[in-house]
C-alpha atoms as a PDB file:
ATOM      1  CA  UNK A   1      -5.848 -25.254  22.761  1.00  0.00           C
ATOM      2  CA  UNK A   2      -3.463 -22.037  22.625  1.00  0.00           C
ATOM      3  CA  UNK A   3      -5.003 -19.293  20.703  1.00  0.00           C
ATOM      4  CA  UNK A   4      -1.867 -17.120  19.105  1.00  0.00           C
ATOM      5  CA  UNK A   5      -3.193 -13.071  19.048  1.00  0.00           C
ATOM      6  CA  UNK A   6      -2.437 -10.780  16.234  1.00  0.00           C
ATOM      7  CA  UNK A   7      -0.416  -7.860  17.130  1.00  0.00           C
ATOM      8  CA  UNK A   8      -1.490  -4.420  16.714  1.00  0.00           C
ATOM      9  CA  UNK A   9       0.622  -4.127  13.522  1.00  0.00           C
ATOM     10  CA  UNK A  10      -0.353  -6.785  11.610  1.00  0.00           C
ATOM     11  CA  UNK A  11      -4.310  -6.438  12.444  1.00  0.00           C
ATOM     12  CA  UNK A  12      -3.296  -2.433  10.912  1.00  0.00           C
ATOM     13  CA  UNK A  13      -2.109  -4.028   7.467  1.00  0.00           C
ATOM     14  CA  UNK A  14      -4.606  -6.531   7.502  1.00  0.00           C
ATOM     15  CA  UNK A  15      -7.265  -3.598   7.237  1.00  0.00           C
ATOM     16  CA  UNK A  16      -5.422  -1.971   4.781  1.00  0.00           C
ATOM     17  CA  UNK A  17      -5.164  -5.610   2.746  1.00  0.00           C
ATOM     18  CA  UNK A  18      -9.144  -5.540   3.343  1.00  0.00           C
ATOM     19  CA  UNK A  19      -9.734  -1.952   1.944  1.00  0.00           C
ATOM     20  CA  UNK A  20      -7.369  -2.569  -1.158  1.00  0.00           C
ATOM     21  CA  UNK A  21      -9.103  -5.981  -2.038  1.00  0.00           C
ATOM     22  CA  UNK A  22     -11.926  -4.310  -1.572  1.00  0.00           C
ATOM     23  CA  UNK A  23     -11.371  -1.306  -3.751  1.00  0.00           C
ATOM     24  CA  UNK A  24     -10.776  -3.996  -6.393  1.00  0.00           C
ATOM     25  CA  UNK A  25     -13.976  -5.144  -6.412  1.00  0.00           C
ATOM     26  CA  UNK A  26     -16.011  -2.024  -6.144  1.00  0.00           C
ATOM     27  CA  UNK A  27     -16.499   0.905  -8.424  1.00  0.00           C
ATOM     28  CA  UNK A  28     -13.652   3.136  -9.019  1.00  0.00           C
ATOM     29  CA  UNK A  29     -14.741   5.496 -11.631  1.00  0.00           C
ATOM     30  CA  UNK A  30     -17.261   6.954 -13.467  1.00  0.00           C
ATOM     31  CA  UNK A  31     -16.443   7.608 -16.802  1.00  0.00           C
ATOM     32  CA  UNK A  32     -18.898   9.309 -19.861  1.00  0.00           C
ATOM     33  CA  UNK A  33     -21.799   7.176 -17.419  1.00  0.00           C
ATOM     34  CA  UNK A  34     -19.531   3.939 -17.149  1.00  0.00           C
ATOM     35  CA  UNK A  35     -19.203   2.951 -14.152  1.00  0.00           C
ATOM     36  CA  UNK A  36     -15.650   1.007 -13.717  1.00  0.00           C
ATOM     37  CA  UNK A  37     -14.366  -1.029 -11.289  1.00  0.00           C
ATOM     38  CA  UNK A  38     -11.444  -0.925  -9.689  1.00  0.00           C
ATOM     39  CA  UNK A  39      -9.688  -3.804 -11.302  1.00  0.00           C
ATOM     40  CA  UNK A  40     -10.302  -2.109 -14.685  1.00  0.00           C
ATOM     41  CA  UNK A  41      -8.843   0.968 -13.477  1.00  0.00           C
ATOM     42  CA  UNK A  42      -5.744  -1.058 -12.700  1.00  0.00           C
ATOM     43  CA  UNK A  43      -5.417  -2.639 -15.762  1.00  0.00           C
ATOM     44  CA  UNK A  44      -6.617   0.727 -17.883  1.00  0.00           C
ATOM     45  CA  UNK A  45      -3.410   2.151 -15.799  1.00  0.00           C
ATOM     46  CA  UNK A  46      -1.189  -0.883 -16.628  1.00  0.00           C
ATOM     47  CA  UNK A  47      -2.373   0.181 -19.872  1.00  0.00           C
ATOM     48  CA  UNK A  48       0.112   3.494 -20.834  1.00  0.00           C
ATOM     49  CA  UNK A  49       3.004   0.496 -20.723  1.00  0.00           C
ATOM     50  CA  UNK A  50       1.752  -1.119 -23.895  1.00  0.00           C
ATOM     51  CA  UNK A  51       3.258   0.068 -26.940  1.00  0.00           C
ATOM     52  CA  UNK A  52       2.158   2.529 -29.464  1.00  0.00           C
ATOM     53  CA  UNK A  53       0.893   4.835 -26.434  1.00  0.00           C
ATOM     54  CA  UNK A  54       1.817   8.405 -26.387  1.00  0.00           C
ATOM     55  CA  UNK A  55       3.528   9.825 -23.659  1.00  0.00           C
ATOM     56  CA  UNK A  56       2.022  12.510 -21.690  1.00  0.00           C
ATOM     57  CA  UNK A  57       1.830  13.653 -18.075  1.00  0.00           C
ATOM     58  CA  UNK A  58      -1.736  11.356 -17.651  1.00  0.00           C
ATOM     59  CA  UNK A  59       0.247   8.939 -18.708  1.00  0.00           C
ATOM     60  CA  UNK A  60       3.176   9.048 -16.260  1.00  0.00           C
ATOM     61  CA  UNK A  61       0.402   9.582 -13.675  1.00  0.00           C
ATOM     62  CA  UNK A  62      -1.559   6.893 -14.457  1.00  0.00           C
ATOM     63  CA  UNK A  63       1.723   4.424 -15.129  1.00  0.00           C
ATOM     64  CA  UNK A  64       2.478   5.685 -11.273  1.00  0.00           C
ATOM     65  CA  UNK A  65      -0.816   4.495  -9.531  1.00  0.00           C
ATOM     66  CA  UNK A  66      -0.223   1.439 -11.868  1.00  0.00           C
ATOM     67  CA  UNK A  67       3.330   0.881 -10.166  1.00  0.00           C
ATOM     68  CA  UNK A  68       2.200   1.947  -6.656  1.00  0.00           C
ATOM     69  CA  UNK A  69      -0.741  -1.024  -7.036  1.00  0.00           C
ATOM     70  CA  UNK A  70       1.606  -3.478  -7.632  1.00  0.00           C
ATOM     71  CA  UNK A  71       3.915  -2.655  -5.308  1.00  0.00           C
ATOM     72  CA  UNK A  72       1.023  -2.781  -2.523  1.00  0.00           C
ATOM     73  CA  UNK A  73       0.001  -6.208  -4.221  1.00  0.00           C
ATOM     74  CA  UNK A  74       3.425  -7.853  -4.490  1.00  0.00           C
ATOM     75  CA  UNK A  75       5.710  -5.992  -1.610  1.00  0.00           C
ATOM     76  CA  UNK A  76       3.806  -5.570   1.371  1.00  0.00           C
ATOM     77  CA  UNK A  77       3.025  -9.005   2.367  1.00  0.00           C
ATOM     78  CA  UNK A  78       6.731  -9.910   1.547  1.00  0.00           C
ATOM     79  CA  UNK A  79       8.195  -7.154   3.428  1.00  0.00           C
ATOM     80  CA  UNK A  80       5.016  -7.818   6.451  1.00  0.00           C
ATOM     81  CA  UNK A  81       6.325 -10.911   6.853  1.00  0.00           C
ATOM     82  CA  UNK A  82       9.906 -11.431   5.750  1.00  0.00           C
ATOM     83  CA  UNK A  83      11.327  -8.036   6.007  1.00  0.00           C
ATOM     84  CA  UNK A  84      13.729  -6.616   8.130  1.00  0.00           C
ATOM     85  CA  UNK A  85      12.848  -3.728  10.442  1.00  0.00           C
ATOM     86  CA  UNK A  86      14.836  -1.241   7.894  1.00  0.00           C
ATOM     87  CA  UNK A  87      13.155  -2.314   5.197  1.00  0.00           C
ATOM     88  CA  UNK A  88       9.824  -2.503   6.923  1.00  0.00           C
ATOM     89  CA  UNK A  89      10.419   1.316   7.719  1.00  0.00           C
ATOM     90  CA  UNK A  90      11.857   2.122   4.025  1.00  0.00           C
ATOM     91  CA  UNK A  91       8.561  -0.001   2.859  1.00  0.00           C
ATOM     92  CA  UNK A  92       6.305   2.972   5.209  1.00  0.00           C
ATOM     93  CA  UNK A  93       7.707   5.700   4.055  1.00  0.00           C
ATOM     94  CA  UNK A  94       7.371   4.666   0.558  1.00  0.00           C
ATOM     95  CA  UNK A  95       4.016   3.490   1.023  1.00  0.00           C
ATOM     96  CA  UNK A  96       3.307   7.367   2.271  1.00  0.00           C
ATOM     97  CA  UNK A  97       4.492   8.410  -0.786  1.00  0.00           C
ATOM     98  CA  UNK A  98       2.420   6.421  -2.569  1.00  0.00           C
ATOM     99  CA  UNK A  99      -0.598   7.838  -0.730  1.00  0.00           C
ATOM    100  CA  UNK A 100       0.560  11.129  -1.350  1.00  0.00           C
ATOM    101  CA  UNK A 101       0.879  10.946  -5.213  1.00  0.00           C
ATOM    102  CA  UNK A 102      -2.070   9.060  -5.798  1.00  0.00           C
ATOM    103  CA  UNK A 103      -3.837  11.677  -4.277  1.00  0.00           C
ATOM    104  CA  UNK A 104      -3.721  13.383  -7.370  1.00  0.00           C
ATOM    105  CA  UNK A 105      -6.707  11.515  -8.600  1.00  0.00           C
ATOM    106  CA  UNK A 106      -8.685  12.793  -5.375  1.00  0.00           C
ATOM    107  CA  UNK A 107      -7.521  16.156  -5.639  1.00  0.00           C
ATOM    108  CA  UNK A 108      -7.225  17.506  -8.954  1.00  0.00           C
ATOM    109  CA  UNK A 109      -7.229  14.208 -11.534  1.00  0.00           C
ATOM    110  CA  UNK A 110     -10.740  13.771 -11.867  1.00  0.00           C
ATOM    111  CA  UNK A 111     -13.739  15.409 -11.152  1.00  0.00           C
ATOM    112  CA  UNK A 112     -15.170  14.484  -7.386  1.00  0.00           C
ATOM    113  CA  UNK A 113     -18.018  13.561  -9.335  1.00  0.00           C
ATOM    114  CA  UNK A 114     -16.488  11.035 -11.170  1.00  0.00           C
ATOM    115  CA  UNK A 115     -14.730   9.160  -8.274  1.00  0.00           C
ATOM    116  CA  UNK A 116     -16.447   6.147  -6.738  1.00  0.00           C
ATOM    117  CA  UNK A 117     -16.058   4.352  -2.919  1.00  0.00           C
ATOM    118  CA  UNK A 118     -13.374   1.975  -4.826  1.00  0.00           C
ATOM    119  CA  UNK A 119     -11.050   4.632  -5.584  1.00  0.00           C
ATOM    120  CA  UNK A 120     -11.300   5.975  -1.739  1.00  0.00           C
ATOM    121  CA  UNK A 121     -10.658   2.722  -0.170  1.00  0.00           C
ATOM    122  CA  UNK A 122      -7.782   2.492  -2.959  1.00  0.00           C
ATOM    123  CA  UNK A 123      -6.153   5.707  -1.739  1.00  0.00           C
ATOM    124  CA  UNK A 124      -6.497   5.170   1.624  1.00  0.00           C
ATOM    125  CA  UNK A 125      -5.336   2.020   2.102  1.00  0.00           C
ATOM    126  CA  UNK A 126      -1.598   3.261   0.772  1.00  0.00           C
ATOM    127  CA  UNK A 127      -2.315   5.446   4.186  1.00  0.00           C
ATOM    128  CA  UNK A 128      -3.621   2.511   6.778  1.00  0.00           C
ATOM    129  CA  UNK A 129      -0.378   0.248   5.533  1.00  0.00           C
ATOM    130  CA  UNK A 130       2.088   3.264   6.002  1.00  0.00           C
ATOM    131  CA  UNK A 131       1.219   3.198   9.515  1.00  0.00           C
ATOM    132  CA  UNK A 132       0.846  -0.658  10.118  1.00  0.00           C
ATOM    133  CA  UNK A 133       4.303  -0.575   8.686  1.00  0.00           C
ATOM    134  CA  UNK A 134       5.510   1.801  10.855  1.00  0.00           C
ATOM    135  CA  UNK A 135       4.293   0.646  13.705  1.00  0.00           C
ATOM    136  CA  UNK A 136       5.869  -2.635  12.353  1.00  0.00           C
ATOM    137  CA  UNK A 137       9.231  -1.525  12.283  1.00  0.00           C
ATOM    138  CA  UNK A 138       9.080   0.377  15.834  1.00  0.00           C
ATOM    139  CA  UNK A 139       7.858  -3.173  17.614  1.00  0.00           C
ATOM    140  CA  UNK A 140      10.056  -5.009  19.015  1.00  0.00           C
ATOM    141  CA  UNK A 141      10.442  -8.728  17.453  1.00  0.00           C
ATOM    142  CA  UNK A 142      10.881 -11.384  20.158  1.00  0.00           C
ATOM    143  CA  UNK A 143      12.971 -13.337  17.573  1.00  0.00           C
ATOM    144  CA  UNK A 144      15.734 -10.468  17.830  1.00  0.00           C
ATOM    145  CA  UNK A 145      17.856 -10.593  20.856  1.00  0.00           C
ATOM    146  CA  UNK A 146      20.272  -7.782  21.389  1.00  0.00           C
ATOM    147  CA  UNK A 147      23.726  -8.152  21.370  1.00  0.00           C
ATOM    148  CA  UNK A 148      23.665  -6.898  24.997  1.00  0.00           C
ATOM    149  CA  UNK A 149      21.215  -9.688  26.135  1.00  0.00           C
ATOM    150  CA  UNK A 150      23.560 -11.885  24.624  1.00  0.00           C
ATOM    151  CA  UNK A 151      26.936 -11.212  25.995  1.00  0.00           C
ATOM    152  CA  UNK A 152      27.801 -12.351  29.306  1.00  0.00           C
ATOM    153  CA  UNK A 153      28.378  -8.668  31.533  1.00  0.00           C
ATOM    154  CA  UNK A 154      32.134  -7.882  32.148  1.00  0.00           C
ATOM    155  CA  UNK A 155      33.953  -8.200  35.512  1.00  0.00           C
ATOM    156  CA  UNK A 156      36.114  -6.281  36.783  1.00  0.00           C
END
């Protein structure tokens, strides 16, 4: 029996995937002595979309983290395993950008008080797939042959 390994990339992302569902599940926030987990946070986030909501910079902060989740979520096991090494390296840098503007909630949203492990493993795991998809996009795929390899070498 042939046992396949898992590259250094994809073992990155899968800790990342592992923090994230995990920050799901575990508390995210304490709130007036609620504590709230992290898929309430989500959907409390999701929540400046609905209508009838006043616009305000919380809002466009929270409607950010909202976006960022769900581009984690949906994107990043599309672009893990379908994408193409551009897009894997367009999908890092965004993904660093996401780490850097959810920091907000670590560094001046809320009150370190307030925070919970959920919303740690949350904001770091924006960080742990930036690199796995960096180091994605730098690995060479076996499947890709260069044009070089390809071509039959000129005589003279």
């Amino acid at each position: 029996m042939r046992v396949s390994r898992i590259r250094r990339p994809h073992a990155i992302i899968f800790v990342a995937w592992a923090l994230h569902i995990a920050a799901w599940l575990m508390p995210a926030l304490n709130v007036f002595g609620f504590t709230i987990p992290g898929w309430q946070a989500f959907f409390t986030a999701c929540s400046v979309f609905w209508p009838d909501k006043n616009a305000s910079y919380f809002a466009l902060i929270f409607g950010l983290s909202a976006i960022t989740t769900l581009a984690f979520v949906v994107g990043s096991p599309l672009v893990t395993f379908r994408g193409s090494r551009s897009l894997r390296s367009t999908s890092a840098w965004i993904a660093s950008g996401a780490f850097i503007a959810n920091g907000w909630y670590v560094f001046g949203g809320f009150e370190t008080s307030e925070l919970r492990v959920g919303c740690f493993f949350w904001w770091l795991s924006f960080a742990i797939l930036a690199l796995g998809l960096f180091d994605l996009a730098n690995q060479n795929d076996p499947g890709l042959v260069p044009h070089t390899d390809v071509l039959p070498e000129r005589t003279a």
